[in-house]
PDB file of N, CA and C in Angstrom:
ATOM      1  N   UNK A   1     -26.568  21.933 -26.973  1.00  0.00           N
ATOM      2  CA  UNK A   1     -26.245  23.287 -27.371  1.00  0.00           C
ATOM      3  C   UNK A   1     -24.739  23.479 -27.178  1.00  0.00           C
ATOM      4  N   UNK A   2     -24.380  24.000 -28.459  1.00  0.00           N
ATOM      5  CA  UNK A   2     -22.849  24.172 -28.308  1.00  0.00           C
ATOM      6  C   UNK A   2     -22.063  25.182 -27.491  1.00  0.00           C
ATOM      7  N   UNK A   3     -22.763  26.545 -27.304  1.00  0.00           N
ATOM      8  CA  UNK A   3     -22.457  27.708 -26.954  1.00  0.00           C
ATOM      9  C   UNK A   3     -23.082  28.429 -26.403  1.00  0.00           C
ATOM     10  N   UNK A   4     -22.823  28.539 -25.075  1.00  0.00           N
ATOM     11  CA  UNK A   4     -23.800  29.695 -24.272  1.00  0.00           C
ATOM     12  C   UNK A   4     -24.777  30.817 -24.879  1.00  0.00           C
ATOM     13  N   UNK A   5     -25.752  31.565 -23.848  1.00  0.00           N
ATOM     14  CA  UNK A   5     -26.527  32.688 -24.864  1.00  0.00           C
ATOM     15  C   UNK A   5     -26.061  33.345 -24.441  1.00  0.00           C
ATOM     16  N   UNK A   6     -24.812  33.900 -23.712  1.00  0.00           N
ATOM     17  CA  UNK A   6     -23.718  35.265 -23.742  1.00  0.00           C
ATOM     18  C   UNK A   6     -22.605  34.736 -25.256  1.00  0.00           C
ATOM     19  N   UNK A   7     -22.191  33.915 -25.042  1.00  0.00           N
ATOM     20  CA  UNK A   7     -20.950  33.072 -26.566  1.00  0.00           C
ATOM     21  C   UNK A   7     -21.588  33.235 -27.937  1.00  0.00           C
ATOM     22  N   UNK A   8     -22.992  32.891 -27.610  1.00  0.00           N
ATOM     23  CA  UNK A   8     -23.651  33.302 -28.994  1.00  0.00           C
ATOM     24  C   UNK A   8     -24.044  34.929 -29.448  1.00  0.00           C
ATOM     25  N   UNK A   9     -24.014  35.287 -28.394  1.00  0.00           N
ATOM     26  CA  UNK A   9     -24.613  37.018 -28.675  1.00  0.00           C
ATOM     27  C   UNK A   9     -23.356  37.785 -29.197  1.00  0.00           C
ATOM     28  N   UNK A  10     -22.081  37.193 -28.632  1.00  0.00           N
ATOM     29  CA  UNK A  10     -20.581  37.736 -29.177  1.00  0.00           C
ATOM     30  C   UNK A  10     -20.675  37.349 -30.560  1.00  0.00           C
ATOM     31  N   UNK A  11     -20.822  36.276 -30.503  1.00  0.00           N
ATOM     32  CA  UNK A  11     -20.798  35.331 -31.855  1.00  0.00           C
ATOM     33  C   UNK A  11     -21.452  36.192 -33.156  1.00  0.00           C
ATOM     34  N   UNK A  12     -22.536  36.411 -32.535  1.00  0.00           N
ATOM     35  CA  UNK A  12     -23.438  37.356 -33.702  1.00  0.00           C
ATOM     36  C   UNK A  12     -23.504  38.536 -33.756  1.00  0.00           C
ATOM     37  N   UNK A  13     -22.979  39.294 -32.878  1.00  0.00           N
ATOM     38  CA  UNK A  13     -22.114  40.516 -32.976  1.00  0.00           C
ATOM     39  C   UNK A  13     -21.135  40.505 -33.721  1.00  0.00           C
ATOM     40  N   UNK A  14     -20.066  39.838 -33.044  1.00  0.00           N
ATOM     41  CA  UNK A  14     -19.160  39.994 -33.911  1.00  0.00           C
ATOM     42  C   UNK A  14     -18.715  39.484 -36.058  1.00  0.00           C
ATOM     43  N   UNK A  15     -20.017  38.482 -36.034  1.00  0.00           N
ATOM     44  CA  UNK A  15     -20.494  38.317 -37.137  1.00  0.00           C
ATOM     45  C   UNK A  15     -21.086  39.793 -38.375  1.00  0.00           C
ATOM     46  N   UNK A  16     -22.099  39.869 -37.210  1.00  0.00           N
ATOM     47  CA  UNK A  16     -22.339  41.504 -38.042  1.00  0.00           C
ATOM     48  C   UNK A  16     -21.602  42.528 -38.644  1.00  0.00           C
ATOM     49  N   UNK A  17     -20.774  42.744 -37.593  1.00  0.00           N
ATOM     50  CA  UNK A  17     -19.518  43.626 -37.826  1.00  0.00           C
ATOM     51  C   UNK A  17     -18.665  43.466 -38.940  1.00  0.00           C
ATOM     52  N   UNK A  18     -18.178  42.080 -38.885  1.00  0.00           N
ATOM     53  CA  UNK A  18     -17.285  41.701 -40.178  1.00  0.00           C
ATOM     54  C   UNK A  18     -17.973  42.163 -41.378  1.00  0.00           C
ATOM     55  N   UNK A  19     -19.658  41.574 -40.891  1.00  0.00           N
ATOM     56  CA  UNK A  19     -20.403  41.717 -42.914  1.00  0.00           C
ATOM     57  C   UNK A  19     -20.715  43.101 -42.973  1.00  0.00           C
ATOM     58  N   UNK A  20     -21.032  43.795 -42.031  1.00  0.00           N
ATOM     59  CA  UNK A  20     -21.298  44.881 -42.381  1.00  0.00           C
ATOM     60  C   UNK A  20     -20.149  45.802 -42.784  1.00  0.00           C
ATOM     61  N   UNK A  21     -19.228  45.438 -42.028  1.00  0.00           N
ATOM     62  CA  UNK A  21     -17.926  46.669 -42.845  1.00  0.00           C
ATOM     63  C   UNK A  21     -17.332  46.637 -44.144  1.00  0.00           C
ATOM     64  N   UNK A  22     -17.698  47.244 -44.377  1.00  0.00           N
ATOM     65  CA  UNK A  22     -17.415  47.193 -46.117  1.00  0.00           C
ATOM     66  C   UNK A  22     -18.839  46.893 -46.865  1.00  0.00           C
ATOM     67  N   UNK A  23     -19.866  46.572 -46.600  1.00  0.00           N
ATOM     68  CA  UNK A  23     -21.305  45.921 -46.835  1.00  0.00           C
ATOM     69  C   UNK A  23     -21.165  46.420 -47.793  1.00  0.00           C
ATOM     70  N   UNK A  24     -22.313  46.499 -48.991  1.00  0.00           N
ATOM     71  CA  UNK A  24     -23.127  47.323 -50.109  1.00  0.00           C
ATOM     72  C   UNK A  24     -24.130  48.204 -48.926  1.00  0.00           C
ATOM     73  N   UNK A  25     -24.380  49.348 -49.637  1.00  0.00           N
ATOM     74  CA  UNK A  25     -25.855  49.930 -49.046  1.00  0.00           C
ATOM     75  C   UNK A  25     -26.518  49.027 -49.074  1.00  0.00           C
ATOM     76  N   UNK A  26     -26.911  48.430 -49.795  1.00  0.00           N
ATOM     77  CA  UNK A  26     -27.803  47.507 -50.114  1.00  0.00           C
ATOM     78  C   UNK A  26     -28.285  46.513 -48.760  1.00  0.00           C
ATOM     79  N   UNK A  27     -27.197  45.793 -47.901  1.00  0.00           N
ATOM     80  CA  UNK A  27     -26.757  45.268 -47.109  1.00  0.00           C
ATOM     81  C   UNK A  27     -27.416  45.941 -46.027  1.00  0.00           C
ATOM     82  N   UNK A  28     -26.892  46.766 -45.812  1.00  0.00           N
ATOM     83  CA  UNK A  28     -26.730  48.007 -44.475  1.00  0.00           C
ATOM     84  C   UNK A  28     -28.338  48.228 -44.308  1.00  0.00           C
ATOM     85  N   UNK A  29     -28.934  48.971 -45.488  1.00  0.00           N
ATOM     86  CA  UNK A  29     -30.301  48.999 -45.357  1.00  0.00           C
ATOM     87  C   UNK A  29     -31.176  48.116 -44.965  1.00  0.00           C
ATOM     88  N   UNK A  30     -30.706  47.060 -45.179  1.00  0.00           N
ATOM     89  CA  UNK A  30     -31.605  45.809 -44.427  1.00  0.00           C
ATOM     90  C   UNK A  30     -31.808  45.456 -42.975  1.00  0.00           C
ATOM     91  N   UNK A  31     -30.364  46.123 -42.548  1.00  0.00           N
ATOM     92  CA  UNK A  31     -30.182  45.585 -41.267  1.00  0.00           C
ATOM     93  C   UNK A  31     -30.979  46.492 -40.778  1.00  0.00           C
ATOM     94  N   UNK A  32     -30.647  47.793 -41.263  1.00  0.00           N
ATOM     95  CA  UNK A  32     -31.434  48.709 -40.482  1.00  0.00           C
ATOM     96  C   UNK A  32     -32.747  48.706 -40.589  1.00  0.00           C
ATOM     97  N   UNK A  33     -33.400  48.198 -41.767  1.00  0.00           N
ATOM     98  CA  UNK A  33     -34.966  48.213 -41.976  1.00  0.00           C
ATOM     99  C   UNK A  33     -35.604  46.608 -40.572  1.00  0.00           C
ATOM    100  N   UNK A  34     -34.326  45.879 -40.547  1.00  0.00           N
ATOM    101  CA  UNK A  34     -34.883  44.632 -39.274  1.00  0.00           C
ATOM    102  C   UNK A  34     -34.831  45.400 -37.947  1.00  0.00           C
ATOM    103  N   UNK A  35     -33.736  46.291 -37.985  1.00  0.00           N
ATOM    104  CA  UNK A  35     -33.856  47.102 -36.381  1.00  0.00           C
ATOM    105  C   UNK A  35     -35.097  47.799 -36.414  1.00  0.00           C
ATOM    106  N   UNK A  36     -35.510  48.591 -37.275  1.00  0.00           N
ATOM    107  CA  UNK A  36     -36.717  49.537 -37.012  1.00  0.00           C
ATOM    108  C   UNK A  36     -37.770  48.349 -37.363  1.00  0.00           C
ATOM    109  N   UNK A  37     -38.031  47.476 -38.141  1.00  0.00           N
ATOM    110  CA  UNK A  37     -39.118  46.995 -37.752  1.00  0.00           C
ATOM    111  C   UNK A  37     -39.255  46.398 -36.266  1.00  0.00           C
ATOM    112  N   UNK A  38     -38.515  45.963 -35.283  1.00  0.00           N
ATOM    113  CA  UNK A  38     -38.253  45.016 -34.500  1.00  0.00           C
ATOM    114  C   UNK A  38     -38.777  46.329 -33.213  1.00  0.00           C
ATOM    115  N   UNK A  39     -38.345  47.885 -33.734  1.00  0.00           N
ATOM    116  CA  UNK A  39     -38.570  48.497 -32.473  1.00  0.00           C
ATOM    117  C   UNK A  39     -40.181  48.543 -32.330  1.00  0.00           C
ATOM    118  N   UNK A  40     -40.407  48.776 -31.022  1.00  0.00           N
ATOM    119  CA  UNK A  40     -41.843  49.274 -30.251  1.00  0.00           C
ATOM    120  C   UNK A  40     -42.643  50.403 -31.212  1.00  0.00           C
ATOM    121  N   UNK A  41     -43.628  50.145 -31.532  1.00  0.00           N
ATOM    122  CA  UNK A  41     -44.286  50.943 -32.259  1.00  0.00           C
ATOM    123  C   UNK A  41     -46.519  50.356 -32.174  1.00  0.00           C
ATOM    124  N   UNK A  42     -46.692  50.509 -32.824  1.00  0.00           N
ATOM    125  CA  UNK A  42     -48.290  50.027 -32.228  1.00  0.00           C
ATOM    126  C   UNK A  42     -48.118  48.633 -31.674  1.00  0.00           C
ATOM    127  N   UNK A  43     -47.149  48.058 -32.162  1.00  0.00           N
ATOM    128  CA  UNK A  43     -47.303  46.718 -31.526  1.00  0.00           C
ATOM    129  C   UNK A  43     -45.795  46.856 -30.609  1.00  0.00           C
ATOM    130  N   UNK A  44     -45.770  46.504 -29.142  1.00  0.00           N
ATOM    131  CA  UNK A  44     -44.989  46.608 -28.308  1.00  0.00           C
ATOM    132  C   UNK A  44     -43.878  45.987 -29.002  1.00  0.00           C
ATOM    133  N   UNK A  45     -42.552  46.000 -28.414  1.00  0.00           N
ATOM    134  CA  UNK A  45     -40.941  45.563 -28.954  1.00  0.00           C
ATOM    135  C   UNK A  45     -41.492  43.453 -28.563  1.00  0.00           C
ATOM    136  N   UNK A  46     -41.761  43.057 -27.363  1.00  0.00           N
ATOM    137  CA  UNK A  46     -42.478  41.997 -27.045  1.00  0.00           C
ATOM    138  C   UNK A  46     -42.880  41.637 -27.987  1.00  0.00           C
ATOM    139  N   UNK A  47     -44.478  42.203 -28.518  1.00  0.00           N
ATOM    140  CA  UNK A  47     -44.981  41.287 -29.291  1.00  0.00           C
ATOM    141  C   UNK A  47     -44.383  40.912 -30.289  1.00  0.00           C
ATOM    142  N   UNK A  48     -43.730  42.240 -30.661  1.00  0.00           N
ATOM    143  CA  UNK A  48     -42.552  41.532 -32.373  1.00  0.00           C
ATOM    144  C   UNK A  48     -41.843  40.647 -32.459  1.00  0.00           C
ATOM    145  N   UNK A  49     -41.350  40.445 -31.124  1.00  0.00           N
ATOM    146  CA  UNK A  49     -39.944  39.523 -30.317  1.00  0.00           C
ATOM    147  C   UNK A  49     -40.855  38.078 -30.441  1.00  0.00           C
ATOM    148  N   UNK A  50     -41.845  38.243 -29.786  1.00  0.00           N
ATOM    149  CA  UNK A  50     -42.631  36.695 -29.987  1.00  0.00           C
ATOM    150  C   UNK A  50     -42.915  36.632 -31.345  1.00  0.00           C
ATOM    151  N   UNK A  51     -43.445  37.206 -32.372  1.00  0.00           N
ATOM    152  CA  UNK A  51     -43.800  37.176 -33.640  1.00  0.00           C
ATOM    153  C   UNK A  51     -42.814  36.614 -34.581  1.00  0.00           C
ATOM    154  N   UNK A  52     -41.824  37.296 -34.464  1.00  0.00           N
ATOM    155  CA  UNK A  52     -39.937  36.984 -34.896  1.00  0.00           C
ATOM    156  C   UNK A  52     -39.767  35.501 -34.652  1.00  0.00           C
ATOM    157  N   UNK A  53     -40.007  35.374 -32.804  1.00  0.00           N
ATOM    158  CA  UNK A  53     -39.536  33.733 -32.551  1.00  0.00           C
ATOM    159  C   UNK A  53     -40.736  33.024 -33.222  1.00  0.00           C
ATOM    160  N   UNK A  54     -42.130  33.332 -33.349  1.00  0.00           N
ATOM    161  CA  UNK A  54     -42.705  32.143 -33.964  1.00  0.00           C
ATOM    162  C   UNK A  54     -41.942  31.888 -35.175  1.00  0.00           C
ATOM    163  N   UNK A  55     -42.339  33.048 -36.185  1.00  0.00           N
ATOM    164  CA  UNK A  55     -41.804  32.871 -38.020  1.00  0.00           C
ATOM    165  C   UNK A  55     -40.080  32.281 -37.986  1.00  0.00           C
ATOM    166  N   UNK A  56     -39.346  32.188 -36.697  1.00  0.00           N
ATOM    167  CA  UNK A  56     -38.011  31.869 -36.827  1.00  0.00           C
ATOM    168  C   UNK A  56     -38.066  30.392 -36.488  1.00  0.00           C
ATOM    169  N   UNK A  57     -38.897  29.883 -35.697  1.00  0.00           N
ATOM    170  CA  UNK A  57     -39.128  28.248 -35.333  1.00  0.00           C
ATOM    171  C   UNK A  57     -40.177  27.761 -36.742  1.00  0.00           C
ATOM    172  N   UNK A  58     -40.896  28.446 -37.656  1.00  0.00           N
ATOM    173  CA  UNK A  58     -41.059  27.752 -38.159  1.00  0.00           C
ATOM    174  C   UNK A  58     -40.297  27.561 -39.375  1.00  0.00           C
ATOM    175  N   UNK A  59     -39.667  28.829 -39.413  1.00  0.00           N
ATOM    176  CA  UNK A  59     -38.060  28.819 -40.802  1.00  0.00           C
ATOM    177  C   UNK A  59     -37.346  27.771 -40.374  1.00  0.00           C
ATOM    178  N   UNK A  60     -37.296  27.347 -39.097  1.00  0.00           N
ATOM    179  CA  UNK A  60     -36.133  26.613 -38.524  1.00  0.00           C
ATOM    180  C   UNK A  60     -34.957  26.928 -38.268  1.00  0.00           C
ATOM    181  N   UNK A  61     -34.278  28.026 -38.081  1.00  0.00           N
ATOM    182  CA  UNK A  61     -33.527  28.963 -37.507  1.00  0.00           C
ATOM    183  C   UNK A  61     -32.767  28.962 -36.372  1.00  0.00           C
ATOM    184  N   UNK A  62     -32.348  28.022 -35.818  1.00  0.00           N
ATOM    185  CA  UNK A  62     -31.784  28.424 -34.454  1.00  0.00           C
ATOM    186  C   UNK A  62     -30.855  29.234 -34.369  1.00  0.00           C
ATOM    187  N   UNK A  63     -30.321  30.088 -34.730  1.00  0.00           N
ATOM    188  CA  UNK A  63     -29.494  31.045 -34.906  1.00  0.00           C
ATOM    189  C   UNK A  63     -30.653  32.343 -34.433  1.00  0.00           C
ATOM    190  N   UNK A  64     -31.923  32.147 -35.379  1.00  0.00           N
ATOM    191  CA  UNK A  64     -32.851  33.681 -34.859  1.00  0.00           C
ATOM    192  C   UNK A  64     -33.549  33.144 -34.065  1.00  0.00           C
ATOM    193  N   UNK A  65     -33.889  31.757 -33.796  1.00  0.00           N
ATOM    194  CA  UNK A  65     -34.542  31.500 -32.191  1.00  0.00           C
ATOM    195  C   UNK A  65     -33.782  31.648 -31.335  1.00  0.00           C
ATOM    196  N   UNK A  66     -32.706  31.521 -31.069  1.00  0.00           N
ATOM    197  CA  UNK A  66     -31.895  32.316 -29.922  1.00  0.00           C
ATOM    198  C   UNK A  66     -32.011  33.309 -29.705  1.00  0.00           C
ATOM    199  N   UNK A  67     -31.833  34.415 -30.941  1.00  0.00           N
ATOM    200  CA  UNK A  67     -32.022  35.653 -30.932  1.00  0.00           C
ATOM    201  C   UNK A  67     -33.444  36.133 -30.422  1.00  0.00           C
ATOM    202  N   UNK A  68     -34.245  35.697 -31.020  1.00  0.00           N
ATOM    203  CA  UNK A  68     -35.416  36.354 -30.437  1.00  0.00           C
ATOM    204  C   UNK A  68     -36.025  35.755 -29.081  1.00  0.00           C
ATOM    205  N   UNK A  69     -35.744  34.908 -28.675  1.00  0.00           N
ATOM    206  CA  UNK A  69     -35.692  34.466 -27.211  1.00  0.00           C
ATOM    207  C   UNK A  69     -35.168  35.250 -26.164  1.00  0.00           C
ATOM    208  N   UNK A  70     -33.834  35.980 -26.852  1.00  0.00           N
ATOM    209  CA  UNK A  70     -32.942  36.800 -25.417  1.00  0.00           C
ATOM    210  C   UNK A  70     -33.812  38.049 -26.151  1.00  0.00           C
ATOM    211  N   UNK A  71     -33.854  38.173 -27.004  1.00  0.00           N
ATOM    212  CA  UNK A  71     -34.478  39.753 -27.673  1.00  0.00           C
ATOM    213  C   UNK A  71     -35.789  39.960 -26.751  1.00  0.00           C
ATOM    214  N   UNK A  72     -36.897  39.215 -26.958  1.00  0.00           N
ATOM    215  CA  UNK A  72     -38.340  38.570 -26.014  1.00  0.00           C
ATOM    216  C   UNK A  72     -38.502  38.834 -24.631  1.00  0.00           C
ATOM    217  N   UNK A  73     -36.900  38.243 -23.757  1.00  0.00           N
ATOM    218  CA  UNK A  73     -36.880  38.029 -22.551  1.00  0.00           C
ATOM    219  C   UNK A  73     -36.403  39.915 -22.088  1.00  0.00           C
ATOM    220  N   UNK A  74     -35.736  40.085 -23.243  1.00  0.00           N
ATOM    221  CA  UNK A  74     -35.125  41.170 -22.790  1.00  0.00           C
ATOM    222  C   UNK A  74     -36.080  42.402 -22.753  1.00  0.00           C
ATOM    223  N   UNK A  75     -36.884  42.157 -23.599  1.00  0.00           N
ATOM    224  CA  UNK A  75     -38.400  42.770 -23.917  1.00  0.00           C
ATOM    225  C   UNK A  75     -39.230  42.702 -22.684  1.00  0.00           C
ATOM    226  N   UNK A  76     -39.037  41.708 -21.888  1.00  0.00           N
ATOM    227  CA  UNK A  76     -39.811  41.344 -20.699  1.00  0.00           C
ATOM    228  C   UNK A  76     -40.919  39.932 -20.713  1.00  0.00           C
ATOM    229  N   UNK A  77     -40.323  39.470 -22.322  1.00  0.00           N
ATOM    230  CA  UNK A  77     -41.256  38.093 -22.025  1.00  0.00           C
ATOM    231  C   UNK A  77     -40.897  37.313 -20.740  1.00  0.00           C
ATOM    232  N   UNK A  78     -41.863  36.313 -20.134  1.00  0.00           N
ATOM    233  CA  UNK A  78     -41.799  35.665 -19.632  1.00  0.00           C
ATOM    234  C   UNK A  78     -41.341  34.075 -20.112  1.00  0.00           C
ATOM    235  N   UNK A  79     -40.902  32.842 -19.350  1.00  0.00           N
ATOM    236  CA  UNK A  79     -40.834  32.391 -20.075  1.00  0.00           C
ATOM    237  C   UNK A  79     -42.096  31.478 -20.485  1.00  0.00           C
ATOM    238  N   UNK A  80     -43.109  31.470 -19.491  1.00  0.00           N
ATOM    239  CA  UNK A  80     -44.212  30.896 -20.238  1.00  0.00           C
ATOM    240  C   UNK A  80     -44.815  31.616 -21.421  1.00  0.00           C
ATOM    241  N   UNK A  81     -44.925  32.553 -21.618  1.00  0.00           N
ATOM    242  CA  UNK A  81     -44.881  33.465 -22.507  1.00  0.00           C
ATOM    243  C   UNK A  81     -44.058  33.274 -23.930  1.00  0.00           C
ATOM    244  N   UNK A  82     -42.782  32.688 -24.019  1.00  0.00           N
ATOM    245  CA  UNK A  82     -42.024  32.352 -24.533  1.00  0.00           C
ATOM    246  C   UNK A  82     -42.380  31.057 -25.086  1.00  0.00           C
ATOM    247  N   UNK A  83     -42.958  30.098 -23.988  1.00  0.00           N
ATOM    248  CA  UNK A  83     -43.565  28.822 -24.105  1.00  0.00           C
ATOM    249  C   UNK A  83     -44.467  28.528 -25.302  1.00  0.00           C
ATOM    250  N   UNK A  84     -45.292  29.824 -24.576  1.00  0.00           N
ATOM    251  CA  UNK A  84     -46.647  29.741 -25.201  1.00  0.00           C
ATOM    252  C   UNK A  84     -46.221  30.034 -26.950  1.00  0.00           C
ATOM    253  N   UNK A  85     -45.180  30.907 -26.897  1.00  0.00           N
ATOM    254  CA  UNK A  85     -45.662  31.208 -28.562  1.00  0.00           C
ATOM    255  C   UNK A  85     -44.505  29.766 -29.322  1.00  0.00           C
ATOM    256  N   UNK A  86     -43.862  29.236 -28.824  1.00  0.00           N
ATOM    257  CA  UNK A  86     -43.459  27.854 -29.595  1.00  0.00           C
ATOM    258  C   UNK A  86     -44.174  27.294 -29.668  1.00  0.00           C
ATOM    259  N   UNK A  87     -45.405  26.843 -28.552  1.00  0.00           N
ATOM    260  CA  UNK A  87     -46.459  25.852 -29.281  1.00  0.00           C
ATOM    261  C   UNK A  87     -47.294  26.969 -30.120  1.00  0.00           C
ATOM    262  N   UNK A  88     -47.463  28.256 -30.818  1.00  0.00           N
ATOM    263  CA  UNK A  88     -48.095  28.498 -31.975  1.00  0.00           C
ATOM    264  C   UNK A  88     -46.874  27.800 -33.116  1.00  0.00           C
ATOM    265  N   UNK A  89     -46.168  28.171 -32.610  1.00  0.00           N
ATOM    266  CA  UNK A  89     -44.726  27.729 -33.945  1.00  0.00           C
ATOM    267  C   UNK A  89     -45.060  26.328 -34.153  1.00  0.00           C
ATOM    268  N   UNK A  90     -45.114  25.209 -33.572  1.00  0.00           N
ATOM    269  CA  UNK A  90     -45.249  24.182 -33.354  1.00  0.00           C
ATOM    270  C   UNK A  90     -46.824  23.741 -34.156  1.00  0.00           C
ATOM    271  N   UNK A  91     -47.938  24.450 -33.764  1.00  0.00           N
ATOM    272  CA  UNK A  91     -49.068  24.477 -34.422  1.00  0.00           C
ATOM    273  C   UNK A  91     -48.911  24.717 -35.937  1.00  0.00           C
ATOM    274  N   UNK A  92     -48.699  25.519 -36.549  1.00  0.00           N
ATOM    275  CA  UNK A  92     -48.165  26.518 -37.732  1.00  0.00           C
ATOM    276  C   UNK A  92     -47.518  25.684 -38.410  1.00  0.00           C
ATOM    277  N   UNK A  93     -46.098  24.775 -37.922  1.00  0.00           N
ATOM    278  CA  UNK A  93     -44.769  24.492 -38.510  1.00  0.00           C
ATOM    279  C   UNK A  93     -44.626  23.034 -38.299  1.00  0.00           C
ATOM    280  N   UNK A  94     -45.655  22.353 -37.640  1.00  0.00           N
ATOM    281  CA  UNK A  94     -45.890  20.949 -37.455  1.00  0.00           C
ATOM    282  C   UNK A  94     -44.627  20.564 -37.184  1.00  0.00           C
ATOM    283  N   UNK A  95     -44.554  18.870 -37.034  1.00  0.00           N
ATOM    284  CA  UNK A  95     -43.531  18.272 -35.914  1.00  0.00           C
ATOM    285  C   UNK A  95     -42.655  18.726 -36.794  1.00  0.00           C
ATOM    286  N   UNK A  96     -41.808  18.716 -37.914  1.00  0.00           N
ATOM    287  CA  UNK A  96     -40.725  18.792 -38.239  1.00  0.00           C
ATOM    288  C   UNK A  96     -40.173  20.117 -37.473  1.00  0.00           C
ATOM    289  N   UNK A  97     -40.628  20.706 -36.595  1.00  0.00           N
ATOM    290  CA  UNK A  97     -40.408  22.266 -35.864  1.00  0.00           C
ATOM    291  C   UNK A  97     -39.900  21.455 -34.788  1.00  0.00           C
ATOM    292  N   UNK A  98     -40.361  20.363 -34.036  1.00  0.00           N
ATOM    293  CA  UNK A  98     -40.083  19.659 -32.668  1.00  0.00           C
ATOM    294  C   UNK A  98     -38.664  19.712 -32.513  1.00  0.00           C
ATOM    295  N   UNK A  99     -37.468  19.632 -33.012  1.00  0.00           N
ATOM    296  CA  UNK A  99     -35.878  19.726 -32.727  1.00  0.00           C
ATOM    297  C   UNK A  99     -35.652  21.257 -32.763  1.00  0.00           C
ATOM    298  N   UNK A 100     -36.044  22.275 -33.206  1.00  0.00           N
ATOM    299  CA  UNK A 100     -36.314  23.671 -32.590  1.00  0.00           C
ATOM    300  C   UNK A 100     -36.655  23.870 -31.358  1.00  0.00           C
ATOM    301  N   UNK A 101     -37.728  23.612 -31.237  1.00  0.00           N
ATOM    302  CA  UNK A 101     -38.381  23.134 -29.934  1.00  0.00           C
ATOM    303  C   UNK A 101     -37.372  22.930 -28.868  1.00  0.00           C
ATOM    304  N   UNK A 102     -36.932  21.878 -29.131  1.00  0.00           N
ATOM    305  CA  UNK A 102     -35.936  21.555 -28.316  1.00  0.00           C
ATOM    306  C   UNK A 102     -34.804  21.998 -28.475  1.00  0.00           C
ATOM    307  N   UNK A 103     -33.908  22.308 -29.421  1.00  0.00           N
ATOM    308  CA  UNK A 103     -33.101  23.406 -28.869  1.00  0.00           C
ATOM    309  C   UNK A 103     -33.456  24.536 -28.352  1.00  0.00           C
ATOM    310  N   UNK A 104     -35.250  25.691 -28.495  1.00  0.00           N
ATOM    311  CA  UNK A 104     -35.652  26.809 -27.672  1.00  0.00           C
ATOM    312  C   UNK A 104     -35.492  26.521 -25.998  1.00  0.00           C
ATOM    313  N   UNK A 105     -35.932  25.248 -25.992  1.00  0.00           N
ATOM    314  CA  UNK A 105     -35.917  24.760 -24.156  1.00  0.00           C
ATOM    315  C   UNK A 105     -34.538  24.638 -23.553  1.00  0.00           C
ATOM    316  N   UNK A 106     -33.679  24.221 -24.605  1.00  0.00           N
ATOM    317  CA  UNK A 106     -32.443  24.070 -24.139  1.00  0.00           C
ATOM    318  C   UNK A 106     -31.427  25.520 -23.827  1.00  0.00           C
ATOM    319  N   UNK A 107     -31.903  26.408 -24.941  1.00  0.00           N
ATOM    320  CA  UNK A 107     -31.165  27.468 -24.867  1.00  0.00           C
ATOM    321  C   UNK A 107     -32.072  28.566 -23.505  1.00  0.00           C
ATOM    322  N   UNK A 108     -33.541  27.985 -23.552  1.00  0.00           N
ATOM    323  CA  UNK A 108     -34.325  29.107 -22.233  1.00  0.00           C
ATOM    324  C   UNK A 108     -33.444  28.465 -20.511  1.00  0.00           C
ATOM    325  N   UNK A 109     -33.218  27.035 -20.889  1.00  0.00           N
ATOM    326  CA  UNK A 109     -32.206  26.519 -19.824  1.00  0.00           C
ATOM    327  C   UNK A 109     -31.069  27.377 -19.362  1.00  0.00           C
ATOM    328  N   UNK A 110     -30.439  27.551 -20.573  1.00  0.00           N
ATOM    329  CA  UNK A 110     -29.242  28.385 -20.653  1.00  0.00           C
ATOM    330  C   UNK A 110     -28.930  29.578 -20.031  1.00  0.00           C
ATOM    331  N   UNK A 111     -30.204  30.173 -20.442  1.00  0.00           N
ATOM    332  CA  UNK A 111     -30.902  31.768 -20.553  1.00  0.00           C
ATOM    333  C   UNK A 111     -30.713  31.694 -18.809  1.00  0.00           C
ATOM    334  N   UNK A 112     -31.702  31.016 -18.478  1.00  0.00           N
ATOM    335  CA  UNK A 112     -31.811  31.191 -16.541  1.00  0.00           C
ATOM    336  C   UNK A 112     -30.855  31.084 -16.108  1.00  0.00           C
ATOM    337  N   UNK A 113     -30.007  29.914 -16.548  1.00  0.00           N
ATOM    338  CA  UNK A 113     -28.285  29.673 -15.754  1.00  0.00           C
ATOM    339  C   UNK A 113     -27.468  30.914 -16.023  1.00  0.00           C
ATOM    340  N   UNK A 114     -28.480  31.951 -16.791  1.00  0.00           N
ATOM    341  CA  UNK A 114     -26.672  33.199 -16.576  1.00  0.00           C
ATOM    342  C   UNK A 114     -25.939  32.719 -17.280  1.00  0.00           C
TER     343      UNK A 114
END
């Protein structure tokens, strides 16, 4: 892993910012339609956060498996919890998911070291 999960959260902050200023509506509305889906509503902010990281390990994503890992934890996943829903990703997204995998373990490494 190249970059911490504080280096990456700047990273994609400050990513946003650039695309969004100046965006199309078009743009803008999206982001905002991923924030409100993502908030707590019949299904806790958690479960979405795990739901997000499965469909993002099996897109292959490490950019939104990071994200939804600190999003998850920050939610109050645990990390077996966290565990648990990569092996659905893993089930779902078969081995070609396994180097996800392993960057999720590497970056939950990360995650504990602060």
């Amino acid at each position: 892993m190249n970059e911490s999960p504080h280096e990456f959260a700047k990273r994609r902050e400050r990513g946003s910012e650039r695309l969004l200023d100046g965006a199309p509506r078009s743009i803008k509305r999206f982001f905002a339609l991923d924030a409100d889906v993502y908030a707590a509503g019949v299904l806790p902010k958690k479960t979405k956060e795990l739901l997000g990281l499965v469909a993002s390990t099996v897109l292959r994503c490490n950019d939104c498996i990071a994200y939804h890992l600190g999003e998850a934890a920050e939610a109050g996943a645990t990390r077996e919890e966290l565990v648990e829903a990569l092996g659905i990703a893993l089930v779902v997204g078969g081995s070609i998911t396994i180097p996800h995998l392993r960057f999720a373990s590497d970056f939950l490494d990360a995650m504990a070291e602060g």
